[in-house]
C-alpha atoms as a PDB file:
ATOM      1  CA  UNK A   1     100.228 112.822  98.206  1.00  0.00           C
ATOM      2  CA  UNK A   2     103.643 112.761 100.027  1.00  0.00           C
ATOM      3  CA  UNK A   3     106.425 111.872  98.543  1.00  0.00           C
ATOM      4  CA  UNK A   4     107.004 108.859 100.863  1.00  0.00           C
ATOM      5  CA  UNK A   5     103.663 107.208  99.513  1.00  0.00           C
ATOM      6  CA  UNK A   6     105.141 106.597  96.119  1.00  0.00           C
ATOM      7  CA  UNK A   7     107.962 104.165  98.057  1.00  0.00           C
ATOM      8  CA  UNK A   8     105.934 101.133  97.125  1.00  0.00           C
ATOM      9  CA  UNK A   9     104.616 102.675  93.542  1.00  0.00           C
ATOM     10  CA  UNK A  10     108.001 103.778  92.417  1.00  0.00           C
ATOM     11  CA  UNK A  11     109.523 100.287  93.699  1.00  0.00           C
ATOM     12  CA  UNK A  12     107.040  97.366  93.371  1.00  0.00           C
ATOM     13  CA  UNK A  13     109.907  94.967  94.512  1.00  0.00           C
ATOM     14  CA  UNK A  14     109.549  96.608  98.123  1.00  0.00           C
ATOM     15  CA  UNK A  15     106.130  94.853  98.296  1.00  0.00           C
ATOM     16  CA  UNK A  16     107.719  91.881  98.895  1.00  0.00           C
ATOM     17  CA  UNK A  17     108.792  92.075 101.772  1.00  0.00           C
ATOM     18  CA  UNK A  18     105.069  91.973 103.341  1.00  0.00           C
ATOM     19  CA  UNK A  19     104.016  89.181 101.333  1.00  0.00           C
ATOM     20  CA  UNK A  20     106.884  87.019 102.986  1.00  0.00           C
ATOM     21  CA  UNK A  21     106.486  88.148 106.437  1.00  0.00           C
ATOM     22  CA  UNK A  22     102.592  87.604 106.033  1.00  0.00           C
ATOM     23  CA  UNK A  23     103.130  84.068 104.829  1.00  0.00           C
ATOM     24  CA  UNK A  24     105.946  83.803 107.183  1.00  0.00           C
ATOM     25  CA  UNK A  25     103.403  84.455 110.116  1.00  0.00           C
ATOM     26  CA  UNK A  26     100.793  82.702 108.685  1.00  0.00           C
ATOM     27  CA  UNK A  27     102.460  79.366 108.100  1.00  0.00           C
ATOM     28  CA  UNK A  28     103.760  79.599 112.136  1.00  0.00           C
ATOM     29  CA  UNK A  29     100.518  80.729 113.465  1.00  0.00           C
ATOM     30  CA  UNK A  30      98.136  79.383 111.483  1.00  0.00           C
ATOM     31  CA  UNK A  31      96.224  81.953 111.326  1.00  0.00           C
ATOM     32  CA  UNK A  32      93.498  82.412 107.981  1.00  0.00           C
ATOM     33  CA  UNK A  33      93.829  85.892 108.771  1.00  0.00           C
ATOM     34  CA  UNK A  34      97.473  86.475 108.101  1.00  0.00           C
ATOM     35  CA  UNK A  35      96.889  84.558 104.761  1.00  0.00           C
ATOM     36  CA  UNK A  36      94.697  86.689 103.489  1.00  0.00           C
ATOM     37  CA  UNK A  37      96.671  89.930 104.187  1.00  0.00           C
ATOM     38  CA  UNK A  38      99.580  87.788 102.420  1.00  0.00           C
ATOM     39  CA  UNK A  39      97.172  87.164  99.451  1.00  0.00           C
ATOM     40  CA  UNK A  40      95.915  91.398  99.615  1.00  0.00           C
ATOM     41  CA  UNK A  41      99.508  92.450  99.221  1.00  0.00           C
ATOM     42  CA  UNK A  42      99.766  89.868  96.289  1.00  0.00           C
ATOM     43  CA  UNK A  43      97.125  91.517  94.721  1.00  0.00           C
ATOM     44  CA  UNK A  44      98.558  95.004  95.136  1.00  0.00           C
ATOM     45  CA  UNK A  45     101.989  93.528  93.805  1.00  0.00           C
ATOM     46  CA  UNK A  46     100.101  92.716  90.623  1.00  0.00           C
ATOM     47  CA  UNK A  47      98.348  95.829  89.964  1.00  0.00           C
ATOM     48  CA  UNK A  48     101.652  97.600  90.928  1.00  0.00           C
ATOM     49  CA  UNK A  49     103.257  95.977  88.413  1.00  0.00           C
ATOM     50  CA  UNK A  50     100.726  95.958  85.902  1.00  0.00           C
ATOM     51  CA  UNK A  51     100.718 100.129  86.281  1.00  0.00           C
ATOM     52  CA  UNK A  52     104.629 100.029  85.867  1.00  0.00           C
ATOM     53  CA  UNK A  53     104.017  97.978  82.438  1.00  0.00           C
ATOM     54  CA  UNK A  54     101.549  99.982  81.307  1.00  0.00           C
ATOM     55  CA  UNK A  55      99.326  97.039  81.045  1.00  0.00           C
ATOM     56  CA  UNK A  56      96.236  98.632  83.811  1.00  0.00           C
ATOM     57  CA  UNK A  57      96.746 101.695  82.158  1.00  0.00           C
ATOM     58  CA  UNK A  58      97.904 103.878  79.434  1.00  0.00           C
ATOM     59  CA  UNK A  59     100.047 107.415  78.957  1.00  0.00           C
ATOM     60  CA  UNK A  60      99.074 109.862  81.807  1.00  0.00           C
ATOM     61  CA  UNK A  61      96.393 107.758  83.797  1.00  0.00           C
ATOM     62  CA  UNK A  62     100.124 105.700  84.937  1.00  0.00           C
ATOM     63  CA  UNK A  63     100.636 108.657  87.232  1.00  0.00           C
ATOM     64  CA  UNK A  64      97.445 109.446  88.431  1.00  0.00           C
ATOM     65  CA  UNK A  65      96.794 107.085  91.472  1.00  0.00           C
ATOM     66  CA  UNK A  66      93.726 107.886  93.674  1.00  0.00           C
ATOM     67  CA  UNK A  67      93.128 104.327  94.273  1.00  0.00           C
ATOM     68  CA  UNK A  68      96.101 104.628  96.988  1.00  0.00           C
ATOM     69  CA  UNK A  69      93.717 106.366  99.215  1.00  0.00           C
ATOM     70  CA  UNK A  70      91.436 103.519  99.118  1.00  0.00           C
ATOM     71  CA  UNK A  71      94.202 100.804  99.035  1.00  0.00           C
ATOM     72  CA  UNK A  72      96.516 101.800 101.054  1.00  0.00           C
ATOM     73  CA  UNK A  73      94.289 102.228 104.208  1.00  0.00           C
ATOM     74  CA  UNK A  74      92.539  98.772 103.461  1.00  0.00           C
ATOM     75  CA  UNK A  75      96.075  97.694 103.654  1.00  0.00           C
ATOM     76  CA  UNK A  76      97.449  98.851 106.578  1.00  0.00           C
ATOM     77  CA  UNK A  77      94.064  98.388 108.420  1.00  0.00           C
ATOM     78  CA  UNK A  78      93.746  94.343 107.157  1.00  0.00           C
ATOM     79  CA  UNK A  79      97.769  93.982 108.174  1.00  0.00           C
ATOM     80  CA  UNK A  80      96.975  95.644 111.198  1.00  0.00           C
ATOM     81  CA  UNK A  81      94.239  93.249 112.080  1.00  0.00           C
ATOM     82  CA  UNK A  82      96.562  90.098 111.061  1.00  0.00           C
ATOM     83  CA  UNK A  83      99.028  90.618 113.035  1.00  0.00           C
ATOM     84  CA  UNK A  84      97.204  91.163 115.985  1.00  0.00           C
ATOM     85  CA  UNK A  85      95.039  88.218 114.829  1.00  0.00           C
ATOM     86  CA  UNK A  86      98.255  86.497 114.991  1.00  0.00           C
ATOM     87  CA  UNK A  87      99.715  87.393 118.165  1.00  0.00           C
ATOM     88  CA  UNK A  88      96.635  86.276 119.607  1.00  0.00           C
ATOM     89  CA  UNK A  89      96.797  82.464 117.715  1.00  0.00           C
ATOM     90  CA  UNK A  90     100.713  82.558 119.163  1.00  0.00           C
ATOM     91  CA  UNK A  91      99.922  83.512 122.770  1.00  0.00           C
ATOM     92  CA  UNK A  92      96.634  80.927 123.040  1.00  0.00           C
ATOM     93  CA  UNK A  93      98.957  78.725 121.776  1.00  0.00           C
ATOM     94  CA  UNK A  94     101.536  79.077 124.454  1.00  0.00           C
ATOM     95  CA  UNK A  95      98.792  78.630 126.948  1.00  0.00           C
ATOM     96  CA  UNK A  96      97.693  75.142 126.043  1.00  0.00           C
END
């Protein structure tokens, strides 16, 4: 996996920054959407951090992380969709 991947793995902090823009979003569109990609990238803060604790896992299975190719694409795809999900709430709502 690139090196570039790891970002979020090797700093779990970083992960915030989605989960306040989400909410951020969500709470000025309204949009259901944008809450649930807030509430994905909560979940991925949590199992990030229970990797880096050691709590999910245990000696070398910390560094092994084939999940990411499942998670990471869900991500990006579901944050993908909000935001367009909320573009669309903001602009329908400039029309009324």
């Amino acid at each position: 996996m690139p090196e570039f991947l790891y970002l979020l793995v090797n700093h779990p902090a970083l992960i915030a920054a989605p989960i306040i823009v989400f909410a951020l979003l969500a709470l000025w569109s309204r949009s259901r959407t944008a809450w649930v990609a807030a509430a994905a990238w909560v979940l991925y803060l949590v199992y990030e951090l229970g990797m880096n604790a050691g709590v999910l896992c245990s000696g070398a299975d910390c560094i092994k992380r084939s999940p990411l190719y499942v998670v990471y694409p869900l991500l990006a795809l579901l944050s993908l969709v909000a935001l367009v999900q909320v573009y669309v709430h903001i602009r329908d709502q400039r029309h009324r």
